[in-house]
Protein backbone atom coordinates (compact mmCIF):
# COMPACT_ATOMS: atom_id res chain seq x y z
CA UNK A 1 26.98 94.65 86.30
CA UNK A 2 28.34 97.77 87.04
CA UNK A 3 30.46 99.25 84.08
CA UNK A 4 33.81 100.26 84.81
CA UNK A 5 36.52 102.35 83.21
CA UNK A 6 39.07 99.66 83.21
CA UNK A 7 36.69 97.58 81.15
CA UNK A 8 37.12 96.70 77.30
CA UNK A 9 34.76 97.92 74.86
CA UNK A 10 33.52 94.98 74.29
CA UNK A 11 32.55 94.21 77.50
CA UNK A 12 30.69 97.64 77.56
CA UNK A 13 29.48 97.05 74.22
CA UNK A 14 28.03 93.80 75.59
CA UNK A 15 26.52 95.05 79.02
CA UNK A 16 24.86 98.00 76.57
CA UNK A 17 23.30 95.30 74.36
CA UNK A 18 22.48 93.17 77.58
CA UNK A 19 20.72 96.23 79.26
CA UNK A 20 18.89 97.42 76.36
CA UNK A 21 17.64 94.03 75.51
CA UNK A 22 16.31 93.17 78.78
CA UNK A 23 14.68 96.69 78.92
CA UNK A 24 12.86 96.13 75.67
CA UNK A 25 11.11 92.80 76.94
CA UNK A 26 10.25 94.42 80.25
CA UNK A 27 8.45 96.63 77.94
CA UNK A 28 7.09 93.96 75.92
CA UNK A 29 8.34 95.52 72.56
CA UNK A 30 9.81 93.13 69.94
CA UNK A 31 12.89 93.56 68.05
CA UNK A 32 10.59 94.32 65.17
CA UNK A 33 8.42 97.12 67.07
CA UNK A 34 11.77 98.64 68.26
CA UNK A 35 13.32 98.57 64.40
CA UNK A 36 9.62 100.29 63.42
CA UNK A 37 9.91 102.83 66.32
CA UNK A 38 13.28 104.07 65.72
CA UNK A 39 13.84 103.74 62.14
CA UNK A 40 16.73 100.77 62.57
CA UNK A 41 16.74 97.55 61.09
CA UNK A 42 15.80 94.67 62.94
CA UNK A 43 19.46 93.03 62.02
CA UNK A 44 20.91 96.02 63.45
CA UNK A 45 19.09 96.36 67.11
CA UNK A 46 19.84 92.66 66.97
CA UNK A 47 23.98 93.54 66.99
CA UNK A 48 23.35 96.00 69.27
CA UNK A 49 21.63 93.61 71.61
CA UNK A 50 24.47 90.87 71.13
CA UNK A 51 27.17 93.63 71.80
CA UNK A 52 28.37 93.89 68.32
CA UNK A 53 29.51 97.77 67.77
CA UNK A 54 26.89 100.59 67.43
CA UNK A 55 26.41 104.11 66.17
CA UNK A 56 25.96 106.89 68.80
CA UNK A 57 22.96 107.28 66.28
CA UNK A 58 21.59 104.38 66.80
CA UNK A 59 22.13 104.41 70.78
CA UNK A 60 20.29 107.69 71.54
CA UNK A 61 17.32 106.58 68.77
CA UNK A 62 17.32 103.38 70.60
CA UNK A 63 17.33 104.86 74.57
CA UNK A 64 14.83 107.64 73.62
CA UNK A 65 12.17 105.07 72.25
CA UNK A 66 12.97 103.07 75.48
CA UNK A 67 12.28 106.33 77.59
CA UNK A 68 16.07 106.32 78.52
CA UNK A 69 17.29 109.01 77.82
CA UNK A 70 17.02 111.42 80.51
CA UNK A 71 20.94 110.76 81.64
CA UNK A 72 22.58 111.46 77.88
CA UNK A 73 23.95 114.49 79.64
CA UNK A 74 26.47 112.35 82.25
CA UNK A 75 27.43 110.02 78.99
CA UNK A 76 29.33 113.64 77.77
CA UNK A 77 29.53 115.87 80.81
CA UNK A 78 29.99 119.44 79.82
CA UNK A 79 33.56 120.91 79.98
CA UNK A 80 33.84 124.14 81.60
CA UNK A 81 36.36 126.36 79.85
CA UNK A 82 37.33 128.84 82.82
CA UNK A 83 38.08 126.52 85.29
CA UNK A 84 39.64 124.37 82.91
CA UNK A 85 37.38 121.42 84.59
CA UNK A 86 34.32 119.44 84.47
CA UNK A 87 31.30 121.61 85.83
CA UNK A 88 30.01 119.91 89.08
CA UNK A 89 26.63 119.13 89.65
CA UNK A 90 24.35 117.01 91.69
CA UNK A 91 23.80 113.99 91.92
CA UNK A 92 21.36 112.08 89.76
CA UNK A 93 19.75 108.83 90.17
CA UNK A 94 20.72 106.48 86.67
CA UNK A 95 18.34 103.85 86.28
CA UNK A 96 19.42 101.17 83.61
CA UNK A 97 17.70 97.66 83.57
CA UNK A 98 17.40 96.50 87.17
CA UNK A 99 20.17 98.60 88.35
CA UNK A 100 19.55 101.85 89.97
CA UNK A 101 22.67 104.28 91.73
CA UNK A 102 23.33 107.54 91.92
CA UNK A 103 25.96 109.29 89.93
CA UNK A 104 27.47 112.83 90.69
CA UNK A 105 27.08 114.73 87.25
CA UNK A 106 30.01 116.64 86.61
């Protein structure tokens, strides 16, 4: 599922917990192994992976143990200040669970 602006946050929050779970048992890592590796409790990766609401903490400490964080920069693109606009750059492939696109990084 691709996530859309128009969506609610709970369907993102739910498509986030969907993606990161089925990442984590591609990776054969248990909810316990995750809590270890990134200092969360197992209750809490379990909200996260039944789209209850998360930390920003706990999202990058859970995508950088899952080697996904190489596209935090497109969550927040940087603003540029003289043009008063986002700062356009190239496009960059996003891989997240079985999905893969490319996104224009602005």
């Amino acid at each position: 599922m691709n996530i859309s602006r128009y969506d609610s946050i709970s369907v993102i929050l739910g498509e986030y917990g969907r993606r990161i779970k089925t990442t984590r048992i591609a990776l054969s890592i248990t909810q316990d192994e995750l809590s270890r590796k990134t200092g969360l409790s197992r209750r809490t990766i379990s909200n996260i992976e039944n789209g209850n609401d998360f930390s920003m903490d706990s999202l990058i400490r859970i995508l950088q143990t899952l080697k996904l964080d190489r596209n935090l920069n497109s969550i927040v693109p940087e603003y540029d200040n003289e043009r008063q606009r986002y700062k356009k750059k190239k496009e960059v492939p996003v891989v997240w669970g079985d999905e893969k696109w490319l996104i224009k990084q602005r």
